[in-house]
Protein backbone atom coordinates (compact mmCIF):
# COMPACT_ATOMS: atom_id res chain seq x y z
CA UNK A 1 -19.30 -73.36 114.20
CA UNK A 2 -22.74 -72.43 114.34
CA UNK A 3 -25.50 -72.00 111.90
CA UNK A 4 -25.99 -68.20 112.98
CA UNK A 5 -22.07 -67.93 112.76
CA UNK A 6 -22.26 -69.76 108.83
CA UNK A 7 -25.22 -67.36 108.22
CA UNK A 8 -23.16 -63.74 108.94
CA UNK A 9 -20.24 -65.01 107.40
CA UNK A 10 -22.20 -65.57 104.00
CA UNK A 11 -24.32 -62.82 103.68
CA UNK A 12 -21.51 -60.06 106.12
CA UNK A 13 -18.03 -61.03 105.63
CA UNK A 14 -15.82 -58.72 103.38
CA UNK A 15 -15.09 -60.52 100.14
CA UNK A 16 -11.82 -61.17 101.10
CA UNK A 17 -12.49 -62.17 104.73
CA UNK A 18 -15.22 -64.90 102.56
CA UNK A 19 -12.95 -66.62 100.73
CA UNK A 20 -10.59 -67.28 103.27
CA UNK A 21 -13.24 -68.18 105.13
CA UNK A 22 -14.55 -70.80 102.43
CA UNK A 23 -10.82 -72.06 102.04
CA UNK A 24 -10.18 -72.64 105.86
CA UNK A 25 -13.70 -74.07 106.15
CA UNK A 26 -14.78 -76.27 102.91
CA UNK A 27 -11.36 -76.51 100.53
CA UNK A 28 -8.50 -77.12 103.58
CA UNK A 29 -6.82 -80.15 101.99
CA UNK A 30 -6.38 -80.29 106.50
CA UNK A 31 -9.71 -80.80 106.74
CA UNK A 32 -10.97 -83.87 108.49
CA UNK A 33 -14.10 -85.81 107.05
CA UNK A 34 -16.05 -84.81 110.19
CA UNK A 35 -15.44 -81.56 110.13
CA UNK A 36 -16.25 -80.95 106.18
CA UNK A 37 -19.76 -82.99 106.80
CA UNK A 38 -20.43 -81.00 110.21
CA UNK A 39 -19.88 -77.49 108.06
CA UNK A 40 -21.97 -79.27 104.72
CA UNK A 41 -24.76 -79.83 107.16
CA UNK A 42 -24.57 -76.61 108.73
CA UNK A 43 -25.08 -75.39 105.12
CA UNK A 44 -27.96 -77.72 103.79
CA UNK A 45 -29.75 -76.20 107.02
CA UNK A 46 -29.55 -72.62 105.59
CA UNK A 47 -32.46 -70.56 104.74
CA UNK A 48 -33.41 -70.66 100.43
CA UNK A 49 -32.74 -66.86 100.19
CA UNK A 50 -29.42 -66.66 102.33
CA UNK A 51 -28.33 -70.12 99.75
CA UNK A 52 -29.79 -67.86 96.61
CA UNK A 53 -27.81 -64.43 97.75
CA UNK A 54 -24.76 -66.27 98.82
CA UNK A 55 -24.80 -68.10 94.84
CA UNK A 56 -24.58 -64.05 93.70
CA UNK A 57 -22.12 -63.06 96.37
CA UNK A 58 -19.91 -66.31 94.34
CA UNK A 59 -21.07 -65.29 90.59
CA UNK A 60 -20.03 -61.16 91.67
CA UNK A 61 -16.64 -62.29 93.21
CA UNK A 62 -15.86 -64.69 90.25
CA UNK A 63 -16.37 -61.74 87.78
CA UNK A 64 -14.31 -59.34 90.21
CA UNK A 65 -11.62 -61.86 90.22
CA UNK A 66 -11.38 -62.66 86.53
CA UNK A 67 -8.41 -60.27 85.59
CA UNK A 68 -7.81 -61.68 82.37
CA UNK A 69 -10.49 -58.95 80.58
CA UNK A 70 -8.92 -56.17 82.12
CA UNK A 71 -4.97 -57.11 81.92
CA UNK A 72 -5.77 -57.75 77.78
CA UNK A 73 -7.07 -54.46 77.76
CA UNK A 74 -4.39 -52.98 80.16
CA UNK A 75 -1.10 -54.67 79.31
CA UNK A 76 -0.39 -53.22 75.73
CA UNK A 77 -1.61 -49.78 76.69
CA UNK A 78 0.99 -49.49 79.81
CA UNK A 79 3.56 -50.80 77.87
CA UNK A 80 3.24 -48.85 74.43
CA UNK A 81 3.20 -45.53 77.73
CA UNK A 82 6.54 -46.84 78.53
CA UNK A 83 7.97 -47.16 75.00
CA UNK A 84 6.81 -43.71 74.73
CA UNK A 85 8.49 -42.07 77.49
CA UNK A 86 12.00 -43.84 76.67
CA UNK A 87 11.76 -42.35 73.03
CA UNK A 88 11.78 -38.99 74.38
CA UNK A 89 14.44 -38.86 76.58
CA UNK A 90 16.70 -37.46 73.73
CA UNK A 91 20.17 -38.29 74.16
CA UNK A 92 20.14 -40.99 76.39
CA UNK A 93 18.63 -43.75 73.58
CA UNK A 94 20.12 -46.41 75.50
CA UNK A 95 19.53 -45.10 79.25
CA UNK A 96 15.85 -44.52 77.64
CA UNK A 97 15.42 -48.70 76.59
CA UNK A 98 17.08 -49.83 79.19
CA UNK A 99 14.57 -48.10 81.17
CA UNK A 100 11.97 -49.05 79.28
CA UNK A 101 12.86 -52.85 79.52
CA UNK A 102 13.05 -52.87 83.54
CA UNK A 103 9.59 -50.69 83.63
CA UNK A 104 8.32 -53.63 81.13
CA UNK A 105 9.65 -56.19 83.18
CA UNK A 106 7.96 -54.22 86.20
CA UNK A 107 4.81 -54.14 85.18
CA UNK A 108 4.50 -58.21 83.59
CA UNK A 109 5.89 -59.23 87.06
CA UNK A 110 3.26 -57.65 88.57
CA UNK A 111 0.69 -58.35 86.07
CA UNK A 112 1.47 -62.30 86.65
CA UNK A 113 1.07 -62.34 90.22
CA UNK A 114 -2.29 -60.44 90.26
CA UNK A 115 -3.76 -62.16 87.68
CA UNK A 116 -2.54 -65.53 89.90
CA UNK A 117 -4.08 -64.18 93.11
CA UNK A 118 -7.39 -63.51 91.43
CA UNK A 119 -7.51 -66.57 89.56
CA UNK A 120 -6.95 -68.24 93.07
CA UNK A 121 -9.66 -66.27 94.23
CA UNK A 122 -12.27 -67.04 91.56
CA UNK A 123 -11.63 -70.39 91.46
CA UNK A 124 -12.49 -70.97 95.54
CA UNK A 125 -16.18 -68.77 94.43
CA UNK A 126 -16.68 -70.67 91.47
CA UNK A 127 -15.93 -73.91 93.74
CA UNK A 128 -18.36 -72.86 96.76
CA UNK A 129 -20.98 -71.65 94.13
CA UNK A 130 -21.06 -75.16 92.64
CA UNK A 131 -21.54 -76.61 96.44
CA UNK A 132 -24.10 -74.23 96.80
CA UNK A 133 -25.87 -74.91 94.02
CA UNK A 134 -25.91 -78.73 94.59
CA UNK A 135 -27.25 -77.92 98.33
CA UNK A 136 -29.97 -75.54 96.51
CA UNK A 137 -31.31 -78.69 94.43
């Protein structure tokens, strides 16, 4: 890799495309010793302000991927929806929980994998933040 190449894929790369970037790059448990010291020197050469905006590209994508704030908020709210909606499907009581329960079920399944993909997420930007901000002093 080149510095130039390093340099776009800080400061360009989608978010996404930048932390798969990070993990293939700096965080591969594949990784050989060379090749993590060629791409840490590559880095150490970088410019102070592409180091400085690439440390608030990490701090933004560590906030983005923190879904715990926004499940706490979102969780009881879709759920007390749900419970709702079964209790007025007069008649069918029982068609009306059992609905409800597979919706619930639903909903935590996929609350459990997002909040697992973004914690993956923020975890790889909180680790490359802290390797940038050892680099920056």
């Amino acid at each position: 890799m080149k510095e130039k190449d390093l340099k776009n894929k800080l400061l360009l790369a989608t978010n996404d495309e930048l932390i798969e970037f990070i993990k293939e790059e700096f965080k591969s448990e594949n990784l050989s010793l060379e090749h993590y010291k060629s791409n840490l020197g590559l880095l150490k050469k970088m410019d102070e302000d592409t180091i400085n905006t690439s440390i608030s590209r990490m701090v933004e994508m560590e906030s983005r991927y923190d879904n715990t704030k926004t499940y706490s908020l979102a969780i009881p709210l879709i759920l007390a929806i749900i419970a709702g909606y079964s209790l007025t499907l007069e008649g069918l009581e029982i068609w009306g929980s059992i609905l409800s329960l597979v919706l619930n079920v639903v909903v935590l399944i996929k609350v459990v994998i997002n909040i697992g993909e973004g914690n993956g997420k923020k975890a790889t930007a909180s680790y490359f933040k802290e390797l940038l901000g050892s680099i920056k002093n």
